[in-house]
N, C-alpha and C. Protein backbone atom coordinates (compact mmCIF):
# COMPACT_ATOMS: atom_id res chain seq x y z
N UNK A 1 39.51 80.35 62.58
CA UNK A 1 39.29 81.78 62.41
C UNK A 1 37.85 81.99 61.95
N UNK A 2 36.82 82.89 62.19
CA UNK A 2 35.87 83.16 62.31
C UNK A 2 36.14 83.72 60.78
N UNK A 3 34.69 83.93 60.42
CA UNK A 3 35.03 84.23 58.73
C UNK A 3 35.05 85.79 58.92
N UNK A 4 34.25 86.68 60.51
CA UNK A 4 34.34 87.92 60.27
C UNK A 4 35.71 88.65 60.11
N UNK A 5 36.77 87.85 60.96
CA UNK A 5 37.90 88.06 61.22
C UNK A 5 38.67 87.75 59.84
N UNK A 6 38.49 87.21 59.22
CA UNK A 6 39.17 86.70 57.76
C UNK A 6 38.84 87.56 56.80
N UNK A 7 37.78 88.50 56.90
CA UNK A 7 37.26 89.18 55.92
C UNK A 7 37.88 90.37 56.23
N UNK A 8 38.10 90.30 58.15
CA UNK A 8 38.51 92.14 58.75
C UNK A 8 40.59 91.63 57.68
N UNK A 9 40.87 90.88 57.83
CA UNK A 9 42.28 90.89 57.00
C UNK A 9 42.37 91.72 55.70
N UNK A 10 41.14 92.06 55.44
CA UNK A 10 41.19 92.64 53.44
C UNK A 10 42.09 94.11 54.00
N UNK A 11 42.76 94.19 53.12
CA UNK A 11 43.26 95.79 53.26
C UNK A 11 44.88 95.73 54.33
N UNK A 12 45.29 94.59 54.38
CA UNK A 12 46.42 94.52 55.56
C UNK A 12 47.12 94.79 54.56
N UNK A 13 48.37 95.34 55.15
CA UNK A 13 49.25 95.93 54.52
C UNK A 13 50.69 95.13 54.76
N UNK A 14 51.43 94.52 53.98
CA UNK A 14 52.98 93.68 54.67
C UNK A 14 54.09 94.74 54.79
N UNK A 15 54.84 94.86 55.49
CA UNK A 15 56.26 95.77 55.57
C UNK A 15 56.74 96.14 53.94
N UNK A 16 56.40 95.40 53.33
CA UNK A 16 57.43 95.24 51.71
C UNK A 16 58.39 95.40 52.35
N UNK A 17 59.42 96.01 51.32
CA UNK A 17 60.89 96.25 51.31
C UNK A 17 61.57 96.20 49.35
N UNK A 18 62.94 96.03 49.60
CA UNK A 18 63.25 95.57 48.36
C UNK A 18 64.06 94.31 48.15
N UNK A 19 63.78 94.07 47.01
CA UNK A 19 64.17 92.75 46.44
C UNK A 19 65.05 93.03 45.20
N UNK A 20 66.55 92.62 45.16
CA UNK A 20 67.28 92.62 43.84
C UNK A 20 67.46 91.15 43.23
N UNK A 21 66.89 90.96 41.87
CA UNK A 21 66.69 90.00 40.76
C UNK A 21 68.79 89.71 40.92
N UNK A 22 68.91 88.79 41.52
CA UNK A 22 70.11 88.10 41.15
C UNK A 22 70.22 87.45 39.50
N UNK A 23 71.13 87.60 38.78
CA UNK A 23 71.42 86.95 37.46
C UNK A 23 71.22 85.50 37.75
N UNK A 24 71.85 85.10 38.51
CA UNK A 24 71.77 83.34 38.94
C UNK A 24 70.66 83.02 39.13
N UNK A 25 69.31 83.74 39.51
CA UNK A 25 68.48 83.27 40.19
C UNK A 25 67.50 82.83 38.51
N UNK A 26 67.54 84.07 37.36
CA UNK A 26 66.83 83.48 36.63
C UNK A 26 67.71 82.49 35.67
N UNK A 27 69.16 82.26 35.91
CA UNK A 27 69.36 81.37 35.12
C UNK A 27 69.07 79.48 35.86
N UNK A 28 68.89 79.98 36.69
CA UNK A 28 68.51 78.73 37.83
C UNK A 28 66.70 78.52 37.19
N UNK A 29 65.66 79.65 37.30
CA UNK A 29 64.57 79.16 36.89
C UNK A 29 64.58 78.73 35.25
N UNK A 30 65.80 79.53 34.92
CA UNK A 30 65.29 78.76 32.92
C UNK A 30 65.85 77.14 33.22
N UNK A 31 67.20 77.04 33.78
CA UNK A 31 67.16 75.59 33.95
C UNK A 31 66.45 74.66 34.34
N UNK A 32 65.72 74.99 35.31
CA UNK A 32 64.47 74.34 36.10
C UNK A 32 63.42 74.22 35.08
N UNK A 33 62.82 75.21 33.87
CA UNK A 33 61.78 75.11 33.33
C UNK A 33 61.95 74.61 32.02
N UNK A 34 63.26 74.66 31.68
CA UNK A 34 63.84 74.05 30.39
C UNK A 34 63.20 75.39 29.39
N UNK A 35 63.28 76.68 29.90
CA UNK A 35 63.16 77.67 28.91
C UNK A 35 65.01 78.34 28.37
N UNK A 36 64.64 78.82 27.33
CA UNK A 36 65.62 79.05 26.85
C UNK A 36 66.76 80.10 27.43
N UNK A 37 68.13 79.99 27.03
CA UNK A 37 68.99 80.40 28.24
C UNK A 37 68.91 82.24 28.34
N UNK A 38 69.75 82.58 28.86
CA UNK A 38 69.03 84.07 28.99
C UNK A 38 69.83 84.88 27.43
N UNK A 39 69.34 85.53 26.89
CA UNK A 39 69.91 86.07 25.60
C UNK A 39 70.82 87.04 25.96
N UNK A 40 71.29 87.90 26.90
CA UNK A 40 71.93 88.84 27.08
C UNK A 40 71.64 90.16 27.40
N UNK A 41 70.20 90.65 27.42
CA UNK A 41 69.12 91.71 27.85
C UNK A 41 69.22 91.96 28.64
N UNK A 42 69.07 90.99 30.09
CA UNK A 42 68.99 91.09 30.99
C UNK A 42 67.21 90.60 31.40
N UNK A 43 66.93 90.83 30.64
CA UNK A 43 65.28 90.20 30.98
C UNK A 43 65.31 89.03 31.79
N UNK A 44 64.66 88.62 32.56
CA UNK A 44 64.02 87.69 33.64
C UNK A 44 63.56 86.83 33.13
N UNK A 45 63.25 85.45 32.88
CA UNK A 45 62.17 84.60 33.31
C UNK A 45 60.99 85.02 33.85
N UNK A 46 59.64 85.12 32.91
CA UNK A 46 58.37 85.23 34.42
C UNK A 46 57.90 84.86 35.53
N UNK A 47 58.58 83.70 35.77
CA UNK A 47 58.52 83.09 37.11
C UNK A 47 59.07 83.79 37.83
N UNK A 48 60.24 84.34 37.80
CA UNK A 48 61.37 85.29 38.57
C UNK A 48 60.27 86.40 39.22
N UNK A 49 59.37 87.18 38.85
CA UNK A 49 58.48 87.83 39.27
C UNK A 49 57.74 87.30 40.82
N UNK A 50 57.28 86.29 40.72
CA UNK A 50 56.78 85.95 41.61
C UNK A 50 57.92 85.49 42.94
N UNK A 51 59.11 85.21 42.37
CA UNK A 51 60.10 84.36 43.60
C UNK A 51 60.26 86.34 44.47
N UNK A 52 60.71 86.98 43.69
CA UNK A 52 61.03 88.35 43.65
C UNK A 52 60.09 88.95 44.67
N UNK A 53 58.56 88.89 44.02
CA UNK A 53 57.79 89.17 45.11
C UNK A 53 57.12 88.48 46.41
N UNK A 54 57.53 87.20 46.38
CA UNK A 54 57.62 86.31 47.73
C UNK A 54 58.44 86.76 48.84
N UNK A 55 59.68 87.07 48.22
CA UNK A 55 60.91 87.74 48.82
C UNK A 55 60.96 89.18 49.88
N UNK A 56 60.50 89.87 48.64
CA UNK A 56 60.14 91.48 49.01
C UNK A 56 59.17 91.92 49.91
N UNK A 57 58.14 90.45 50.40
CA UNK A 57 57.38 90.74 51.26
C UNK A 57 57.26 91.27 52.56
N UNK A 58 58.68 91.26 53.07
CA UNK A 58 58.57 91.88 54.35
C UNK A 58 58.55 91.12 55.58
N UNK A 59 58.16 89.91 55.29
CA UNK A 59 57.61 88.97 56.42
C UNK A 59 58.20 87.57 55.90
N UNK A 60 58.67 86.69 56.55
CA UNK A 60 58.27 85.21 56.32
C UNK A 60 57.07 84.59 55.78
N UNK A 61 56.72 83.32 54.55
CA UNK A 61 55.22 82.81 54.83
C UNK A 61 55.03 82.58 55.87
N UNK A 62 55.78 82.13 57.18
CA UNK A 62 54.77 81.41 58.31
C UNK A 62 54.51 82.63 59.00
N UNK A 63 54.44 84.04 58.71
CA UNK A 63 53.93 85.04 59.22
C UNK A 63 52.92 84.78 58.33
N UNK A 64 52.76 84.88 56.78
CA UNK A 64 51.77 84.74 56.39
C UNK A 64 50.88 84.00 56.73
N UNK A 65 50.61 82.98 56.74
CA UNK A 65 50.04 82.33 57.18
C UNK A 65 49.45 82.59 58.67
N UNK A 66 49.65 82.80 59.78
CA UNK A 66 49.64 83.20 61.02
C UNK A 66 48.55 84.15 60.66
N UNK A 67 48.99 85.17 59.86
CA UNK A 67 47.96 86.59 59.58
C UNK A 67 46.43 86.20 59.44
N UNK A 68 46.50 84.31 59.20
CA UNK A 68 45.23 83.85 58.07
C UNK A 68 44.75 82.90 59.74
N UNK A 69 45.34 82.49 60.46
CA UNK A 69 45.14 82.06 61.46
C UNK A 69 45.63 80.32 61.14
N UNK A 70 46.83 80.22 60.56
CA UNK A 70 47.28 78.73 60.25
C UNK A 70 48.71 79.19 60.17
N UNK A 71 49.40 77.73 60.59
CA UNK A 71 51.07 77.39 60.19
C UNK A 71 50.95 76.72 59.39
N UNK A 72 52.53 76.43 58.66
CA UNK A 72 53.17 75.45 57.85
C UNK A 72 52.48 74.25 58.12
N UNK A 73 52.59 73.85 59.61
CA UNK A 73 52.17 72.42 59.96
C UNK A 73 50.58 72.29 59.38
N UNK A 74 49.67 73.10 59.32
CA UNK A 74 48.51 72.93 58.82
C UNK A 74 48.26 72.92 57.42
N UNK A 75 49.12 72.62 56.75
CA UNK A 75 48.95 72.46 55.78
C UNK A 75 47.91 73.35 54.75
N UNK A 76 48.88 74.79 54.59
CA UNK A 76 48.60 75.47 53.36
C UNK A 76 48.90 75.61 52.21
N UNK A 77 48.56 75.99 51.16
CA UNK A 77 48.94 75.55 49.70
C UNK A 77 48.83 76.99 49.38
N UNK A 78 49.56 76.65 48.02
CA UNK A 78 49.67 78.09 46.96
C UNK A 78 48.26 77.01 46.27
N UNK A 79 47.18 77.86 45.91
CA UNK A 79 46.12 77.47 44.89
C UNK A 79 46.71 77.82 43.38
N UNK A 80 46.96 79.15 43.54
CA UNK A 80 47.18 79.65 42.12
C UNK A 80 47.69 80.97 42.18
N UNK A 81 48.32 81.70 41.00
CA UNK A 81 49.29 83.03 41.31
C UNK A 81 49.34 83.17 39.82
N UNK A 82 48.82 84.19 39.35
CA UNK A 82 49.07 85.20 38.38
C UNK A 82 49.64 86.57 38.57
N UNK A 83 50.81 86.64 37.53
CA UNK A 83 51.52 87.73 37.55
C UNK A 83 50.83 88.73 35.96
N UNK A 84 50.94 90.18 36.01
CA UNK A 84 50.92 90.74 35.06
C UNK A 84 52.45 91.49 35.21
N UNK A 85 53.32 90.94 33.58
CA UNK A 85 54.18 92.36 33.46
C UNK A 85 53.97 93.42 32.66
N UNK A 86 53.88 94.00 33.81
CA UNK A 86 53.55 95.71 32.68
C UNK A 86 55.13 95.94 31.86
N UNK A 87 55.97 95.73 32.67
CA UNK A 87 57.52 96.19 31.88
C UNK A 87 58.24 94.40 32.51
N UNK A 88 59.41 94.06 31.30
CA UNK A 88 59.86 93.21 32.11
C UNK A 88 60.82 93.69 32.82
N UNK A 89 60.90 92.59 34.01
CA UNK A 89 61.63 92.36 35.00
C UNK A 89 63.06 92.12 34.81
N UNK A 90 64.13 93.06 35.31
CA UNK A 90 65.83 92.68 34.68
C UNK A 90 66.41 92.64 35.75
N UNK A 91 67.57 91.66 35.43
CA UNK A 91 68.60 91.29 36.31
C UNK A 91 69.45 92.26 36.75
N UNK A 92 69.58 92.24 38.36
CA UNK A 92 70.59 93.41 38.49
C UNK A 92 69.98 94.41 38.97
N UNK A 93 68.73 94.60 38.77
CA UNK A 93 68.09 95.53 39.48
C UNK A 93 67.25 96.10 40.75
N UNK A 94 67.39 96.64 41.17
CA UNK A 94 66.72 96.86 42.53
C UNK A 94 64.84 97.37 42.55
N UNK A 95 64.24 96.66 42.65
CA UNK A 95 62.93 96.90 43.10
C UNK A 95 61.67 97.09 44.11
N UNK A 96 61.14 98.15 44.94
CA UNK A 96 60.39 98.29 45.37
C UNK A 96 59.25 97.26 45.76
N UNK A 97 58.65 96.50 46.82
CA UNK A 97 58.05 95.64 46.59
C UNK A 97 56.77 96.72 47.74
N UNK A 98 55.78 96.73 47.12
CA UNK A 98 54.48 97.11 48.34
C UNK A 98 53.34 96.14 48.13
N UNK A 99 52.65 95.23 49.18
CA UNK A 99 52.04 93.81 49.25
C UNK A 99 50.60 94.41 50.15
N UNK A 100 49.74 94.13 49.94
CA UNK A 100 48.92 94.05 50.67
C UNK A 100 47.36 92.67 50.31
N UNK A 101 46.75 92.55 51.39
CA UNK A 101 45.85 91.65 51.06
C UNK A 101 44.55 91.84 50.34
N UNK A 102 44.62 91.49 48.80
CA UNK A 102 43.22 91.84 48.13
C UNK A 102 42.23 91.49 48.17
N UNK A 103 41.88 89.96 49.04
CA UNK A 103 40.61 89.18 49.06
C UNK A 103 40.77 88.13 50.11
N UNK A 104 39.69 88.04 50.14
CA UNK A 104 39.84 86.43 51.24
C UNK A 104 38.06 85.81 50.74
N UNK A 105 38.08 84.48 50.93
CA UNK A 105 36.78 83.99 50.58
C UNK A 105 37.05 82.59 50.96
N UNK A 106 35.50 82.34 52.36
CA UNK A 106 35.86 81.25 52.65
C UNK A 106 34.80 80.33 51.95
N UNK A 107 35.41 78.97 51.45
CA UNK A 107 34.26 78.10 50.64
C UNK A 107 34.09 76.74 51.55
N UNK A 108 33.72 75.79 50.93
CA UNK A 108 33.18 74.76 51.83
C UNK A 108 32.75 73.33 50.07
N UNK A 109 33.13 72.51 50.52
CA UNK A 109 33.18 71.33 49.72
C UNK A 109 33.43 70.04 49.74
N UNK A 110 33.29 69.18 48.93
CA UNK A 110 33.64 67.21 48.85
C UNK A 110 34.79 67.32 49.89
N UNK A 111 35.97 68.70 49.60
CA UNK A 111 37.45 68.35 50.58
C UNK A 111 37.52 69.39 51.93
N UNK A 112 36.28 69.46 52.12
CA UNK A 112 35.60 70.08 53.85
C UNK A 112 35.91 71.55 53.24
N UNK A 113 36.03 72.59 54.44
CA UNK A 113 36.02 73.99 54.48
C UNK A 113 37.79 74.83 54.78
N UNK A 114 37.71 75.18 53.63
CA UNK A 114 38.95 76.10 53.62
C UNK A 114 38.75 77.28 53.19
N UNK A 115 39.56 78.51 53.05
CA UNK A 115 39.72 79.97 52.84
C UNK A 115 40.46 80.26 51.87
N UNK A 116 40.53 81.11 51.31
CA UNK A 116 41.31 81.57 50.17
C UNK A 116 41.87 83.08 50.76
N UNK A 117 42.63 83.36 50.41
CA UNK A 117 43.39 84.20 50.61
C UNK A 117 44.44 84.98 48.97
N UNK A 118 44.00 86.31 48.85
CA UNK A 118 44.88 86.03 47.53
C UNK A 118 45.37 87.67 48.15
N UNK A 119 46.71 87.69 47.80
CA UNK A 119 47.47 89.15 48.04
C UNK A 119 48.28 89.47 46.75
N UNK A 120 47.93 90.97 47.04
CA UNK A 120 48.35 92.01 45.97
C UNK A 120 49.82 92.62 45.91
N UNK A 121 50.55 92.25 45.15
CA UNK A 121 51.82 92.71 45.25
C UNK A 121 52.64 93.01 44.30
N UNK A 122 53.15 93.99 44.40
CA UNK A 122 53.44 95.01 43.21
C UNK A 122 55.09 95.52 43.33
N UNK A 123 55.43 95.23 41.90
CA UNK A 123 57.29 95.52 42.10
C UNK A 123 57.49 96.82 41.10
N UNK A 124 57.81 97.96 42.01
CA UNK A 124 58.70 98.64 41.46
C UNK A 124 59.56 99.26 41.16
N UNK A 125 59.77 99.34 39.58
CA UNK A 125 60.96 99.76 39.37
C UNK A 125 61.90 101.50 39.75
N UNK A 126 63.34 101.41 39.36
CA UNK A 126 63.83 102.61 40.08
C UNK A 126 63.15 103.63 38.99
N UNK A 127 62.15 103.94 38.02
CA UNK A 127 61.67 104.87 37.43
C UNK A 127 60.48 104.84 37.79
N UNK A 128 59.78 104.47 38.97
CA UNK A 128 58.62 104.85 39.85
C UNK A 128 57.64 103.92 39.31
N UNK A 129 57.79 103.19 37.78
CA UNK A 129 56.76 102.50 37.20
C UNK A 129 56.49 101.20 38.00
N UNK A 130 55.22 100.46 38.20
CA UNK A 130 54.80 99.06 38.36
C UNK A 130 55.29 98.04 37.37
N UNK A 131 56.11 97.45 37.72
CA UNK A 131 56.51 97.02 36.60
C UNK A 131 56.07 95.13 36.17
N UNK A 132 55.70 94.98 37.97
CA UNK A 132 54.95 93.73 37.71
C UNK A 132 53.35 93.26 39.02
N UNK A 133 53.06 92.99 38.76
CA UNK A 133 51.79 92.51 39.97
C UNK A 133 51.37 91.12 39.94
N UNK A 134 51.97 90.75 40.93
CA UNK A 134 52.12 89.25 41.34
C UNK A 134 50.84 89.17 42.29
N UNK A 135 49.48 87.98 41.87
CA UNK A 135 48.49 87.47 42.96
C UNK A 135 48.53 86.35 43.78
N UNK A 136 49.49 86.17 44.35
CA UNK A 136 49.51 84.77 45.01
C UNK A 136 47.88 84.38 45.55
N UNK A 137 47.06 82.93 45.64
CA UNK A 137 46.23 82.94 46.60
C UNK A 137 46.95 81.67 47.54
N UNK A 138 46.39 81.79 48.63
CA UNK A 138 46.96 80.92 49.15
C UNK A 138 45.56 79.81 49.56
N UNK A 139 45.77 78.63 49.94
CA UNK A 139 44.33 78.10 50.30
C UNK A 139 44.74 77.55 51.91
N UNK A 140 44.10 77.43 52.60
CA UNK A 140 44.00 77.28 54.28
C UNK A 140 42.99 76.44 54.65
N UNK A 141 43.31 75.10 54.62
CA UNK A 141 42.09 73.69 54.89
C UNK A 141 42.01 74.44 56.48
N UNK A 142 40.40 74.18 56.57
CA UNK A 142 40.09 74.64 58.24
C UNK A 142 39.55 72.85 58.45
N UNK A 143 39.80 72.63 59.49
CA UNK A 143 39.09 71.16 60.16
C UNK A 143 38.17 71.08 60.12
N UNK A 144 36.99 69.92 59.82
CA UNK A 144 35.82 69.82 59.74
C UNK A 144 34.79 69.93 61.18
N UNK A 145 34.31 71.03 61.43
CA UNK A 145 33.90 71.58 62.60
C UNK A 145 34.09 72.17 63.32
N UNK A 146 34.97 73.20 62.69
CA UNK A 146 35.56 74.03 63.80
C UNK A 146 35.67 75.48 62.52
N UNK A 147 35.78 76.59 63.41
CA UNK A 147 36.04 78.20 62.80
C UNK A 147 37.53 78.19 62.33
N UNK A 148 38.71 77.20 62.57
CA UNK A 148 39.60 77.38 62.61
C UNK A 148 40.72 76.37 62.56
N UNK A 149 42.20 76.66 63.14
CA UNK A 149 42.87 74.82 63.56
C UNK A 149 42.74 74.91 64.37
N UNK A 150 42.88 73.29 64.96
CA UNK A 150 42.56 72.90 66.06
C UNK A 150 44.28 73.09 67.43
């Protein structure tokens, strides 16, 4: 992918949709993280945020990916993903997911030339509030000599 074309991606918009926080799902991530069991609130796990908004995206990753000009088989990675909760996230509830792409930046280094990709995605709740904003980036190794995969 040409870097003009990677840069024309800023501003894409994904279908969203909604995503409901299953109870099982964060008692599955406290087991997984060895955090403590759920108290009875209903509050989430913070990880749950991000599975939530992976979900709500509208699309498959290997659409994602595709959007960036790579598949699964090419081997893309999550780099890094910060969530902010403005309110937490509760079980049982139904949330709004709207995603779009906030950045792209292609670099070059010791482990050849790849892209970054980081998207904006935002869950909310049934009282209209944002209640979380999940940044996935994703990273996209390009082959050494080429705009793209091969």
């Amino acid at each position: 992918m040409r870097e003009e074309d990677l840069r024309a991606r800023v501003g894409h918009r994904f279908p969203g949709g909604t995503v409901r926080i299953e109870p099982y799902v964060d008692w599955l991530v406290r087991d997984m993280t060895s955090a403590p069991a759920p108290d009875g609130s209903g509050v989430t796990h913070p990880t749950v945020a991000f599975l939530a908004a992976t979900e709500g995206l509208g699309v498959g990753l290997e659409e994602v990916f595709a959007l960036f000009g790579s598949s699964s088989g090419e081997g893309p990675l999550l780099g890094e993903w910060a969530v902010d909760v403005k309110q937490p996230l509760r079980a049982g509830v139904v949330y709004d997911v709207m995603a779009e792409v906030e950045d792209v930046k292609r670099r070059s280094g010791t482990s050849g030339t790849f892209d970054l990709a980081t998207v904006k995605i935002e869950l909310t709740g049934p009282d209209w509030d944002v209640h979380a904003i999940v940044r996935p980036t994703y990273v996209f190794p390009r082959r050494s000599g080429t705009e793209g995969p091969l």
